[in-house]
N, C-alpha and C. Protein backbone atom coordinates (compact mmCIF):
# COMPACT_ATOMS: atom_id res chain seq x y z
N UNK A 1 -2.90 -94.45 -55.02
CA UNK A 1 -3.89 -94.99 -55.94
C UNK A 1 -3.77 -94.26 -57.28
N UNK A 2 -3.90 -94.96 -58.01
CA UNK A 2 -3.70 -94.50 -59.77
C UNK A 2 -5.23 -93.92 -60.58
N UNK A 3 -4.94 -92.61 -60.52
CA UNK A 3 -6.59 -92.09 -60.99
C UNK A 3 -6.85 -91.56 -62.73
N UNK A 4 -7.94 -92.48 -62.80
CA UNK A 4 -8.19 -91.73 -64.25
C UNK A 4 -8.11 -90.52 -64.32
N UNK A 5 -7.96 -89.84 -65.23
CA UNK A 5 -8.10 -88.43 -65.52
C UNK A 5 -9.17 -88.46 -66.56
N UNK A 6 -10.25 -87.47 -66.16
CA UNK A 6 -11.44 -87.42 -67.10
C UNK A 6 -11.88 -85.97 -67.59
N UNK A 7 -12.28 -85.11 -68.71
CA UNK A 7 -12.76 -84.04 -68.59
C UNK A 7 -14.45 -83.87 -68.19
N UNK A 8 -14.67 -82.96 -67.45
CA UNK A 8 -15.48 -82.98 -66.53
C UNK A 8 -16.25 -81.54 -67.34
N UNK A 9 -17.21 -82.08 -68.49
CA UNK A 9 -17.99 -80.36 -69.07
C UNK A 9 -18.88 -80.31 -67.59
N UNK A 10 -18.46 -78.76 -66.82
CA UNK A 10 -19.76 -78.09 -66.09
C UNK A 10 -20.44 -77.03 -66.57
N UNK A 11 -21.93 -77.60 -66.31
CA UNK A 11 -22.65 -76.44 -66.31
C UNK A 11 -22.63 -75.37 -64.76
N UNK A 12 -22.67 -75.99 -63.97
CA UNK A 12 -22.77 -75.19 -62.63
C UNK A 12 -22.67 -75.72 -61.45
N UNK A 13 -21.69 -75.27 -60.19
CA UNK A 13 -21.35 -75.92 -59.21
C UNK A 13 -22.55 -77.00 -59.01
N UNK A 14 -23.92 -76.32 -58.74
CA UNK A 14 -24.64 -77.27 -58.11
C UNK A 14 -24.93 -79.05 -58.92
N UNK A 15 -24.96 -78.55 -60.24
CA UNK A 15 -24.70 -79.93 -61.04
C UNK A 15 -24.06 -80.80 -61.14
N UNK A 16 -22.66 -80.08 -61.00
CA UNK A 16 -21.37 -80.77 -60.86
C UNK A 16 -21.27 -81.40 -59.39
N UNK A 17 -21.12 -80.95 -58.29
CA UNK A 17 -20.95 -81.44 -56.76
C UNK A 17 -21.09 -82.82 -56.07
N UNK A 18 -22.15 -83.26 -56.85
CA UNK A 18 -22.38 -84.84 -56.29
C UNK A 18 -21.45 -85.57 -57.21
N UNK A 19 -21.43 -85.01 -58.37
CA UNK A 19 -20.46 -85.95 -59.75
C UNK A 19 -18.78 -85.72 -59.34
N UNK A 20 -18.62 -84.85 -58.81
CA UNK A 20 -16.86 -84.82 -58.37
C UNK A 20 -17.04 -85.46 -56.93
N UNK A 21 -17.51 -85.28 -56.58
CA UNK A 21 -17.62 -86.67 -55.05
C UNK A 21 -18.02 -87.93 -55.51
N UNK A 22 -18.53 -88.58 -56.51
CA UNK A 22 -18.52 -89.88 -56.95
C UNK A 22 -17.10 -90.39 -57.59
N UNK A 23 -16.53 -89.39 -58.35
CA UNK A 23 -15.61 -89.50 -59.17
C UNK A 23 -14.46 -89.58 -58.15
N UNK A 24 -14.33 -88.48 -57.34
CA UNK A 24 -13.11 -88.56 -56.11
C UNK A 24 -13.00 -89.79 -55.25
N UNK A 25 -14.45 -90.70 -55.07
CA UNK A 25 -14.46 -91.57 -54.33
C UNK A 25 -14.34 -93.07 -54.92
N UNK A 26 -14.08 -93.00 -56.43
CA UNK A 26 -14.30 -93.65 -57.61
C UNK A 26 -12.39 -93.55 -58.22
N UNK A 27 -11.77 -93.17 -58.10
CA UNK A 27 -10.48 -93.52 -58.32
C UNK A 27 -10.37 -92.45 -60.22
N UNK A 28 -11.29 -91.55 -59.71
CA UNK A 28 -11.52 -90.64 -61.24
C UNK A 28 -10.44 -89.48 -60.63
N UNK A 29 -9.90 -88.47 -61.47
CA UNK A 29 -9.29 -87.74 -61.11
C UNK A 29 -9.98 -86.58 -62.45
N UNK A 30 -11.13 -86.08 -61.97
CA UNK A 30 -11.35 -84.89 -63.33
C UNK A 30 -11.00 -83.45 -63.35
N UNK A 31 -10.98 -83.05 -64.22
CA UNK A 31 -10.65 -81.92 -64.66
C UNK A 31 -11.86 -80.88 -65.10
N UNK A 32 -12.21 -80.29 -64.74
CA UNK A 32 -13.20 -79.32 -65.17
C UNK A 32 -13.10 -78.43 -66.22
N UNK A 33 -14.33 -78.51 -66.67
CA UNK A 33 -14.22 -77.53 -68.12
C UNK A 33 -15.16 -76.98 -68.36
N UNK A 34 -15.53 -75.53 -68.04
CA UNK A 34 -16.60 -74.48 -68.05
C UNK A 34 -16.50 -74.12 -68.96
N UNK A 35 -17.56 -74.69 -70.12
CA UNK A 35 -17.96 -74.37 -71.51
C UNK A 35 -19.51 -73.72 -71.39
N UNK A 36 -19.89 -72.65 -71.42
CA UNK A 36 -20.87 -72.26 -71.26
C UNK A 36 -21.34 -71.25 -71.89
N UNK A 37 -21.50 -70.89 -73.43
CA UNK A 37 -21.50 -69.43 -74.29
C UNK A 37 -22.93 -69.23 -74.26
N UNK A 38 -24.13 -70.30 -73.94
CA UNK A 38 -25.19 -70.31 -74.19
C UNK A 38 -25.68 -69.67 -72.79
N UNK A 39 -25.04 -69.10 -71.80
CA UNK A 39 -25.72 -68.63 -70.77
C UNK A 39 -25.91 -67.23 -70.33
N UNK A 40 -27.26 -66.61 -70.73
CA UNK A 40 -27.07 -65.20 -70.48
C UNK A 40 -27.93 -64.93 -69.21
N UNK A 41 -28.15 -63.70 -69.05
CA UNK A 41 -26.90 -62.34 -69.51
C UNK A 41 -25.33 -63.02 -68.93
N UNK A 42 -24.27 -62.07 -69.22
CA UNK A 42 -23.40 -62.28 -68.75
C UNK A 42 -23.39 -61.79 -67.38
N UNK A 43 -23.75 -61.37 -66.42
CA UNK A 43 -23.48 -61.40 -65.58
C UNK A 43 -24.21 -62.75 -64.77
N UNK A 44 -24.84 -63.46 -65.27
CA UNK A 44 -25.48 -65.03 -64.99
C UNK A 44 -24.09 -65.76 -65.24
N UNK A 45 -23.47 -65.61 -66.14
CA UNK A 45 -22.58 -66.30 -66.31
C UNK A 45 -21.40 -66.35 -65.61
N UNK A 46 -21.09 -65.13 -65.36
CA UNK A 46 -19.82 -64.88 -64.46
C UNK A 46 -20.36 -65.42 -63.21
N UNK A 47 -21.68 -65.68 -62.50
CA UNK A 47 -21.89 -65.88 -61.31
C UNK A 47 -21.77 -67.57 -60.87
N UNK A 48 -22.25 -68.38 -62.13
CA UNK A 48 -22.32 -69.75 -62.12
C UNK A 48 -20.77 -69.73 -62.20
N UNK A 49 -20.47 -69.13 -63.44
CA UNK A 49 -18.34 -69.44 -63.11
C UNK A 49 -17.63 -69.26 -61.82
N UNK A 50 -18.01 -68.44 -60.92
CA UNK A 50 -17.28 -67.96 -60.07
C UNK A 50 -17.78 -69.33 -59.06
N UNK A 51 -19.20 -69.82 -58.93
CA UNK A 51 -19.13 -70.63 -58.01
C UNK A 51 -18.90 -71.80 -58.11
N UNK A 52 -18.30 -72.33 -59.57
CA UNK A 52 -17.86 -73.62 -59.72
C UNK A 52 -16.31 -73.61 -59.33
N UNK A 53 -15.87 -72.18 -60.06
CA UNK A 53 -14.45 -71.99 -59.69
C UNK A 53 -13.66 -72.01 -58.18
N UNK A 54 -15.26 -71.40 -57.29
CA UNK A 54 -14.74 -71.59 -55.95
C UNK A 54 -14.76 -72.70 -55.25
N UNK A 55 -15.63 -73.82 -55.79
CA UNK A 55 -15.86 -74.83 -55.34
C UNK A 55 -14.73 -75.99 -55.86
N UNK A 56 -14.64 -75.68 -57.23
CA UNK A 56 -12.91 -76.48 -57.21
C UNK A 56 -11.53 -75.92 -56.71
N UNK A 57 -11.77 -75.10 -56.28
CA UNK A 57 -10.82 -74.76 -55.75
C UNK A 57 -10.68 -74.70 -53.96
N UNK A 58 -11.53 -75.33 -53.27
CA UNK A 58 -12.32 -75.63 -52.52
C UNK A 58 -11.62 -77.46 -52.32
N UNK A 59 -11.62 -78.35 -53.17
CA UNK A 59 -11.23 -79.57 -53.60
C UNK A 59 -10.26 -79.85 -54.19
N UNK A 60 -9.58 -78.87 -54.60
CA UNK A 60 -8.31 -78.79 -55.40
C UNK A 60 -7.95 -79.57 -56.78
N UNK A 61 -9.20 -79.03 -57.08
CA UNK A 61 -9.50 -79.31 -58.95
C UNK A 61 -9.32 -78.72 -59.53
N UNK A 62 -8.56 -79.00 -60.66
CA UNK A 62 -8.08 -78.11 -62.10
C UNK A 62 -9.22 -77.53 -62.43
N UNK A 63 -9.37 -76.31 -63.01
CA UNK A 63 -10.85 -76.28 -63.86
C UNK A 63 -10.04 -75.15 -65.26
N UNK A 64 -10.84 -75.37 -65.90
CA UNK A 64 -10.56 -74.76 -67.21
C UNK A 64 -11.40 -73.57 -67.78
N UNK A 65 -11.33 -72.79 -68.10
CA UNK A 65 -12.53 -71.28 -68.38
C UNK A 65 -12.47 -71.34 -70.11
N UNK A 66 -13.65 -71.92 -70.62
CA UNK A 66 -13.30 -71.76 -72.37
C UNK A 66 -14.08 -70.06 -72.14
N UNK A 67 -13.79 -69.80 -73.49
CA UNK A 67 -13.78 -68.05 -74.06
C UNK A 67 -15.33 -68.25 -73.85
N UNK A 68 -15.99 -67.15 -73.37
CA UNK A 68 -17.58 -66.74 -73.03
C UNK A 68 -17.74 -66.29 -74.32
N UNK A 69 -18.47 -66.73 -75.53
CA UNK A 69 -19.10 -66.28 -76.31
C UNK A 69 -20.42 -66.48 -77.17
N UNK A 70 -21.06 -65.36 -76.33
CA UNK A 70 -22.26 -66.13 -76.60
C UNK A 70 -23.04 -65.34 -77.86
N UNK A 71 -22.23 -64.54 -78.55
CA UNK A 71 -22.48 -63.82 -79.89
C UNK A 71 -22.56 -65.23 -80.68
N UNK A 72 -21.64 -66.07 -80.39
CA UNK A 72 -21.43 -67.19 -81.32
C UNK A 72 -22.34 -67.91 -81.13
N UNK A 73 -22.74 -68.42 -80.00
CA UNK A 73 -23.80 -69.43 -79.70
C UNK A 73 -25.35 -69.22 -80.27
N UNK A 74 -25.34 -67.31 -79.97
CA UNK A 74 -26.76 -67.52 -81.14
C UNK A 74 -26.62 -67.10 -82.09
N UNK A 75 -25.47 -67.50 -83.08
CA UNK A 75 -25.33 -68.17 -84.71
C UNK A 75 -25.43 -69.05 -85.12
N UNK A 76 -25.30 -70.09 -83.52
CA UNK A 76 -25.53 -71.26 -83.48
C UNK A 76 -26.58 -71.59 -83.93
N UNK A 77 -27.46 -71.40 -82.69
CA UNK A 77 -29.12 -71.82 -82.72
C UNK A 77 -30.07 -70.37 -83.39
N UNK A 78 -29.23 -70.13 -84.66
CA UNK A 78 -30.53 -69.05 -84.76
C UNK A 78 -30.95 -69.79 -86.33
N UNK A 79 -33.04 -69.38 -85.46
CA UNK A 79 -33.68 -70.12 -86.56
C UNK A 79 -34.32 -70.66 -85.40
N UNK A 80 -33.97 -71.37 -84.33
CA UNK A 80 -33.97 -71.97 -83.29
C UNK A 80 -34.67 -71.48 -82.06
N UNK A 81 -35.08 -70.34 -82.25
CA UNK A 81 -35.40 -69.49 -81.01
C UNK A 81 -36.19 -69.64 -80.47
N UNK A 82 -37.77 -70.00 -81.40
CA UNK A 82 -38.91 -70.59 -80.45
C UNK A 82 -39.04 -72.44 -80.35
N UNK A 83 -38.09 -72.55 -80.59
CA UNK A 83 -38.42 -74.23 -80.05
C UNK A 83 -38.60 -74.06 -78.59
N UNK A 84 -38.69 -75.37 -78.08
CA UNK A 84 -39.58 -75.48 -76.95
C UNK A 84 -38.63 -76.37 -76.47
N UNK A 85 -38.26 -75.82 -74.89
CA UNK A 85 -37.30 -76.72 -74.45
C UNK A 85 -36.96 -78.24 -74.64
N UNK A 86 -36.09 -78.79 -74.50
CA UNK A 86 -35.34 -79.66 -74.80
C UNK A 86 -36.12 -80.21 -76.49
N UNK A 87 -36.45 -79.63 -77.52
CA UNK A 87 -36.24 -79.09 -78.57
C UNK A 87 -34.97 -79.24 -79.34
N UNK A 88 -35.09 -78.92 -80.80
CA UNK A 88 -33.82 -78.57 -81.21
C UNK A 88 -32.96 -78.14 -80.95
N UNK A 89 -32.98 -77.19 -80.21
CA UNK A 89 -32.10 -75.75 -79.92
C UNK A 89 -31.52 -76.35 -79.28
N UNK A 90 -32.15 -77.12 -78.00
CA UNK A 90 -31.42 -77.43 -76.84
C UNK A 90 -30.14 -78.70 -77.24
N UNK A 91 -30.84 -79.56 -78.63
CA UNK A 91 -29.27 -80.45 -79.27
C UNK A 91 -28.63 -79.26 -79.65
N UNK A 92 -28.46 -78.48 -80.07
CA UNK A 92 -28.04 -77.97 -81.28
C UNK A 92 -26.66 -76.92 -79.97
N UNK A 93 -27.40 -76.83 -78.84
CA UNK A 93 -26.66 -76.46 -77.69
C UNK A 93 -26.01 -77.61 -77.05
N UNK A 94 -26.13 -78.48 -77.08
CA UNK A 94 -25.47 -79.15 -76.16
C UNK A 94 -24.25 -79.65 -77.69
N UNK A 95 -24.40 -80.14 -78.60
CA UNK A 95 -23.65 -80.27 -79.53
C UNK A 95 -22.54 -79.08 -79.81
N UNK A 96 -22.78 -78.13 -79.85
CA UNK A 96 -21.63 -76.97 -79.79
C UNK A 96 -20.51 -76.96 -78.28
N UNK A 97 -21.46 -76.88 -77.20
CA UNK A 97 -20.44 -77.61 -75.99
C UNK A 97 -19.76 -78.27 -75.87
N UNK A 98 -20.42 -79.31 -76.07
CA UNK A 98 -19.62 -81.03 -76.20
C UNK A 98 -18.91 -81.12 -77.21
N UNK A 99 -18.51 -80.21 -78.37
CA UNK A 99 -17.78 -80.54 -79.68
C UNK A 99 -16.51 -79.83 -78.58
N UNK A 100 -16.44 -78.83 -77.97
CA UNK A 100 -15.67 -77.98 -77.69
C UNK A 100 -14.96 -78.75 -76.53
N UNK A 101 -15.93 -79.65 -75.80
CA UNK A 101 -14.95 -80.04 -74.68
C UNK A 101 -14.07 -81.30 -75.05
N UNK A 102 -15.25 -82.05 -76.25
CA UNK A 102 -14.09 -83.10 -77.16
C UNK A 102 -12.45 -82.48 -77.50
N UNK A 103 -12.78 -81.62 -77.97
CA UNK A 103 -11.74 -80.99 -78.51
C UNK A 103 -10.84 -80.90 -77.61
N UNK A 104 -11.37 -80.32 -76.17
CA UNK A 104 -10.24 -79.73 -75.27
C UNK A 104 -9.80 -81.24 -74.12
N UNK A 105 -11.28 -82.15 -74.47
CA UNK A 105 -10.06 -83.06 -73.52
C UNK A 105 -9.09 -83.90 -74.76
N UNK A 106 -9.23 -84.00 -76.08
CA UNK A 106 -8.05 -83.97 -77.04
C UNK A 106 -6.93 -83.42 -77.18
N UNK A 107 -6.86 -82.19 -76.77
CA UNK A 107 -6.31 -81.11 -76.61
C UNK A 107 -5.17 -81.61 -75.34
N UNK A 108 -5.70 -82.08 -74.32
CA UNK A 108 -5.23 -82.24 -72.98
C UNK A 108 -4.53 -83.87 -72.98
N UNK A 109 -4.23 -84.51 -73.88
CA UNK A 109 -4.38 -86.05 -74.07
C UNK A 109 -4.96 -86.89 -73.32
N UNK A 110 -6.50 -85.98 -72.66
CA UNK A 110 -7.28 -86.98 -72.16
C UNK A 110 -8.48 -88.24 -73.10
N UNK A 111 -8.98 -89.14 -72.93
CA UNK A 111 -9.39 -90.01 -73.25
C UNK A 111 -10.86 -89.66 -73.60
N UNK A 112 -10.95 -89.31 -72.13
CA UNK A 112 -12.37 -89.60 -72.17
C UNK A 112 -13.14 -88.35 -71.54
N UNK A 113 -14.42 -87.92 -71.60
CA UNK A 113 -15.19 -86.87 -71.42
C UNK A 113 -16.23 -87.35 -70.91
N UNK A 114 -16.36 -86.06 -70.19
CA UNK A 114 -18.35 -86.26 -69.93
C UNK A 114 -19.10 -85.58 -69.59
N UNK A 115 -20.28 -85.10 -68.88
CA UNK A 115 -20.93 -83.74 -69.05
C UNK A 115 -21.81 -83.85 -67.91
N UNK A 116 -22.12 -82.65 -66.80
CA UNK A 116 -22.82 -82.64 -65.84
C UNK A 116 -24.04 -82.53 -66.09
N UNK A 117 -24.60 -81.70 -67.38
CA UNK A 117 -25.73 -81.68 -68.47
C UNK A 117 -26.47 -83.27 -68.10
N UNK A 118 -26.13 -84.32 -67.68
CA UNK A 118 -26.51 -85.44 -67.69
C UNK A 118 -27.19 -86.11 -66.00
N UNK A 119 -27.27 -84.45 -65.28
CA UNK A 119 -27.66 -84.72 -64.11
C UNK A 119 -28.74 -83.95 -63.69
N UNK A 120 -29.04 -82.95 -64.76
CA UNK A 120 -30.31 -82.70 -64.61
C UNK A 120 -31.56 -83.08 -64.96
N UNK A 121 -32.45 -83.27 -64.84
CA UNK A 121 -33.79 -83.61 -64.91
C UNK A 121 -34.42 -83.49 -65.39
N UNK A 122 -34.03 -81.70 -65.84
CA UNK A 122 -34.84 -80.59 -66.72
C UNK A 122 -34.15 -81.10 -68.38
N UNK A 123 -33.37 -81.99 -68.54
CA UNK A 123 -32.80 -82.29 -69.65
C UNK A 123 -32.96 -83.34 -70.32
N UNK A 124 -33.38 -83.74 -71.79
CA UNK A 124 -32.84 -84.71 -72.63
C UNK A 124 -32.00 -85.65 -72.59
N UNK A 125 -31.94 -86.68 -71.84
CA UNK A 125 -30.48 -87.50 -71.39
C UNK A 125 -30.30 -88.14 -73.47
N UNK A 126 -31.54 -88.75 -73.81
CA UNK A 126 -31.04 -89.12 -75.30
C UNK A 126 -30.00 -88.01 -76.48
N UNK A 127 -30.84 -86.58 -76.17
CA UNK A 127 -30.00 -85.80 -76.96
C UNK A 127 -28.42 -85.06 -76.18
N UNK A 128 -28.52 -85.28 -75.08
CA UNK A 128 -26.92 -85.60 -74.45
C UNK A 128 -25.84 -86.28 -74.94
N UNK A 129 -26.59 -87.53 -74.89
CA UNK A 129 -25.56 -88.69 -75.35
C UNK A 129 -25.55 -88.50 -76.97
N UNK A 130 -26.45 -87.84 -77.59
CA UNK A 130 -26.34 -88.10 -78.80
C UNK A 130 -25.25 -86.77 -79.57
N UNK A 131 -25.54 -85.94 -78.42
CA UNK A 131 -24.37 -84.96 -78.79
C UNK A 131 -22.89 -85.03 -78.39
N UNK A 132 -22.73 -85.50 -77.13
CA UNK A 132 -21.51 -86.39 -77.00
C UNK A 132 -21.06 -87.28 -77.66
N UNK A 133 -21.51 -88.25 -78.22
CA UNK A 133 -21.23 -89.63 -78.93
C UNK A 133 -20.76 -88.51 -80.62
N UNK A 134 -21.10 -87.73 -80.57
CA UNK A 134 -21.36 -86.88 -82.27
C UNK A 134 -19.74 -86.30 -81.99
N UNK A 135 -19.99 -85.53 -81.18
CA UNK A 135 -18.68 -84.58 -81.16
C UNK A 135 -17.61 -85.50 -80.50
N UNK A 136 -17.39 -86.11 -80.14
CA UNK A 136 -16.23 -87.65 -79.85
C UNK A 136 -15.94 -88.31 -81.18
N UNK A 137 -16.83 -88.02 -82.05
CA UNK A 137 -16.49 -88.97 -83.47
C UNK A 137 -15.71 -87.84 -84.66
N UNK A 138 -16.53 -86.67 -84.47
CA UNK A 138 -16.11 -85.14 -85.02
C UNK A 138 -14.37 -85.07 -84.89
N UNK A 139 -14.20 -85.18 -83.31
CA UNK A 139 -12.93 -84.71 -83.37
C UNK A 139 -12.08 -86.21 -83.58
N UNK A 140 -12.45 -87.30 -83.23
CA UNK A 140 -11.47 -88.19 -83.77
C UNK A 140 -11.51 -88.30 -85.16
N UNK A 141 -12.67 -88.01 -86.02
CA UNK A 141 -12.38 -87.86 -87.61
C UNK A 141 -10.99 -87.04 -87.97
N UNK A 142 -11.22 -85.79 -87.27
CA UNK A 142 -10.52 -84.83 -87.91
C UNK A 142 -9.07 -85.04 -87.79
N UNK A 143 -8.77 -86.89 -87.14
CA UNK A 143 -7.08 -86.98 -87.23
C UNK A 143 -6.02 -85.73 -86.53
N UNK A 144 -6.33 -84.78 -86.15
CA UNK A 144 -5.76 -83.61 -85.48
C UNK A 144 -4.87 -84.20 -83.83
N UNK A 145 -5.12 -85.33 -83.43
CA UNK A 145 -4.83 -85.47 -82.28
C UNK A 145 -3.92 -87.27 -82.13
N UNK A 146 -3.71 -87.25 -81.18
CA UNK A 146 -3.32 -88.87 -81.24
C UNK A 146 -3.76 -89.60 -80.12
N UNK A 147 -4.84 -88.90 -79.76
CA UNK A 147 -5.46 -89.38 -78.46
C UNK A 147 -6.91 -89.42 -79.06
N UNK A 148 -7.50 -90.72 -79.04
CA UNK A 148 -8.85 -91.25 -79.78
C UNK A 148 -9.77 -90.63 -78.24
N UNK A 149 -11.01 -89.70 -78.35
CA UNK A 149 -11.72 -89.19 -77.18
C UNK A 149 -12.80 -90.28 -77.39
N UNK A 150 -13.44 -90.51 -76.35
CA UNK A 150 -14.66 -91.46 -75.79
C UNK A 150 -15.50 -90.42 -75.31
N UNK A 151 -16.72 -90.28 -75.22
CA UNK A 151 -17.49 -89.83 -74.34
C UNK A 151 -18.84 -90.66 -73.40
N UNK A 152 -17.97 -90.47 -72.08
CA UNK A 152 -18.91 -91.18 -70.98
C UNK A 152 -20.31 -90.78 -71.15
N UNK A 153 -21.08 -91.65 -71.18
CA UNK A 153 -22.67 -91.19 -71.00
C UNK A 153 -23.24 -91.81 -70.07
N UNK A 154 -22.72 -91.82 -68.91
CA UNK A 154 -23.14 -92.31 -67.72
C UNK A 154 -24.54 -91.30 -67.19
N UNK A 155 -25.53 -92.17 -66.64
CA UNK A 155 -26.62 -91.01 -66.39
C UNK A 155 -26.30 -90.89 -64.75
N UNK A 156 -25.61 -89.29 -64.74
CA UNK A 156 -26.06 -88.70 -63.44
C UNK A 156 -26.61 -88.75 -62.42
N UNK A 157 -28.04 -89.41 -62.77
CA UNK A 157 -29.09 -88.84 -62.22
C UNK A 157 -29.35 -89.91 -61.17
N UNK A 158 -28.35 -91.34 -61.51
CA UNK A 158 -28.77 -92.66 -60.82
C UNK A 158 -27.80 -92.64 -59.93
N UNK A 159 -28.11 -93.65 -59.26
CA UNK A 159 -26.88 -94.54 -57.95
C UNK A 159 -27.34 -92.94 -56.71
N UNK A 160 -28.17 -92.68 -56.35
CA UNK A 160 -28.02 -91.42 -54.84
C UNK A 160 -27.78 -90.08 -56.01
N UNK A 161 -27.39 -90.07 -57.03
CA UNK A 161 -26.68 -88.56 -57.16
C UNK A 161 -27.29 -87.55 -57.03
N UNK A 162 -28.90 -87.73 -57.36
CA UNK A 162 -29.76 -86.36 -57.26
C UNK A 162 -30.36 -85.84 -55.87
N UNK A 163 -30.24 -86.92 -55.16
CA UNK A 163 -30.92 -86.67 -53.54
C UNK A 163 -29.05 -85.88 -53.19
N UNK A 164 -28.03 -86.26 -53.44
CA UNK A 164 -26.95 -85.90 -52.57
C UNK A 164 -26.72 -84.98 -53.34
N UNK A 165 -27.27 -84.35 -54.94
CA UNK A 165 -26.79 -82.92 -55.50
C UNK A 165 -28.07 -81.78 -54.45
N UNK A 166 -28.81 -82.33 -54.11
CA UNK A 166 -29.69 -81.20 -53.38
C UNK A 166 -29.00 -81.25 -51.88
N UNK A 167 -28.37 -81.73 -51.21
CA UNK A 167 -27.73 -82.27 -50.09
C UNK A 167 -26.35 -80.99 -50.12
N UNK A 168 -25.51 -81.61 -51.30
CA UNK A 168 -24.30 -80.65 -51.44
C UNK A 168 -24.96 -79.09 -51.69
N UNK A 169 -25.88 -79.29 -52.37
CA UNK A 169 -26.49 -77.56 -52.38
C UNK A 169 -26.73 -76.64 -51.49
N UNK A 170 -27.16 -77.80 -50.57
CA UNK A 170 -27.27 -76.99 -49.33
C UNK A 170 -26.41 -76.77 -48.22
N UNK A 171 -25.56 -77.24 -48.25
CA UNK A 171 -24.27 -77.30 -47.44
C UNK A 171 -23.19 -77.19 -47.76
N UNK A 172 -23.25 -76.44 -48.90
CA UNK A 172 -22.13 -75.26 -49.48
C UNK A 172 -23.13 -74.25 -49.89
N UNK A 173 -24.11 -73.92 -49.93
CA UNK A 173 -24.87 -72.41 -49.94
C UNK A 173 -24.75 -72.31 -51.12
N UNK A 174 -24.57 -73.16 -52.51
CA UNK A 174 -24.65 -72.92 -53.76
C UNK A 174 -25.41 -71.52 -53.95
N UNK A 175 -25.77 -70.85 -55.09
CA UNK A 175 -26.36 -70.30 -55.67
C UNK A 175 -27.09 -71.31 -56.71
N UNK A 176 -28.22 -71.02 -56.83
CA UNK A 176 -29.12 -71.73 -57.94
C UNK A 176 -30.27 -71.69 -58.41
N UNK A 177 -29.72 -71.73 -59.55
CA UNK A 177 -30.34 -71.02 -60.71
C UNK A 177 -31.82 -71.86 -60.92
N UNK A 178 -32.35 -71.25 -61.82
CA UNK A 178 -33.83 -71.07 -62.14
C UNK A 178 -34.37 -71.68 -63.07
N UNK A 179 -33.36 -71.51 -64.62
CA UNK A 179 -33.54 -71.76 -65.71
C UNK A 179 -31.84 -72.29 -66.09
N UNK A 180 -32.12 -72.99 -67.57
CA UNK A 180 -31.05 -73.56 -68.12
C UNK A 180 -30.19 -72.74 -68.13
N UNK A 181 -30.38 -71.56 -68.69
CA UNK A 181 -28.76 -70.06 -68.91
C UNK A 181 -29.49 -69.44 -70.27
N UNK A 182 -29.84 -69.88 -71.09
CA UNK A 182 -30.19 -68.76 -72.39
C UNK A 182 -31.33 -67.78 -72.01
N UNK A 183 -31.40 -67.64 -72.84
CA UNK A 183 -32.63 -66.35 -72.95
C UNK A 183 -33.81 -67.22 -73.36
N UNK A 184 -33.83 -68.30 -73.95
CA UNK A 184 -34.95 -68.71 -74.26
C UNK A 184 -35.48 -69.30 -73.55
N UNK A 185 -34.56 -69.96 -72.51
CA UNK A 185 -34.87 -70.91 -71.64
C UNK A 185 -36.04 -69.88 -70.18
N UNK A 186 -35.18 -68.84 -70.23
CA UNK A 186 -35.68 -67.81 -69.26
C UNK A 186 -36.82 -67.58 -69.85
N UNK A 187 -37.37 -67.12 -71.08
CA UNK A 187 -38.65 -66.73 -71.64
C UNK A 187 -39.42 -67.91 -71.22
N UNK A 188 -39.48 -69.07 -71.46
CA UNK A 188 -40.44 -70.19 -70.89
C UNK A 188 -40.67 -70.05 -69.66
């Protein structure tokens, strides 16, 4: 069978798990891409990486590690600090991600993108798509590539996925988390 190849932004095994079993059973073939600078402390971060990493590797999925920097991320959103979840900050975060994974499934001459960010609950599905749809246009402006990126904005959250992401959680012993990953998110 002939499988798309898609880049796959994760935030964290447990987000991701039901979305690579739709996709595997769906004739998708994705690629993972752990873009995550907005998640502190770092040792939060290394822990969500390690269990997405074990879990594709577990399924025998590519996954990709962008550079942890989260000095950068709050240069990003600073100014930004007391907004109130899914708030500014929280576009202004998902837009720095999603510019980065545009880039890298450009980078990869993949097509098309999409983001596990779109399966949580605790999230903005409008400012998702609106940061995807932004950074898909960003990097095809910039002519740098010869592969035009799309970004899927399929919502997650429908067709079974959220009853079977608490399902896979529990029957791989995920770790899971509390809060989004920043510091601000943790202060709320």
């Amino acid at each position: 069978m002939c499988q798309k190849k898609i880049l796959l932004h994760s935030c964290c095994a447990p987000c991701s798990a039901a979305i690579l079993e739709w996709m595997s059973a769906n004739g998708v073939q994705p690629v993972i891409y752990y873009c995550n600078p907005n998640i502190f402390p770092a040792d939060e971060y290394r822990i969500r990486r390690d269990e997405i990493t074990r879990y594709a590797g577990k399924l025998a999925i590519e996954i990709i590690e962008d550079e942890y920097d989260h000095e950068a991320w709050l240069r990003e959103v600073k100014g930004l600090e007391n907004e109130p979840e899914r708030g500014g900050r929280c576009l202004k975060c998902f837009k720095m991600r999603l510019l980065r994974a545009a880039y890298k499934a450009a980078e990869l001459g993949l097509d098309e993108f999409t983001t596990t960010l779109a399966s949580s609950r605790w999230k903005n599905l409008n400012q998702i798509n609106e940061a995807g749809h932004w950074a898909a246009a960003q990097v095809n402006a910039s002519g740098r590539f010869p592969t035009q990126v799309h970004f899927n904005d399929r919502n997650w959250r429908k067709g079974g996925l959220q009853v079977r992401r608490g399902e896979l959680l529990k029957e791989n012993g995920f770790y899971n988390q509390l809060y989004c990953g920043c510091e601000f998110s943790l202060r709320d």
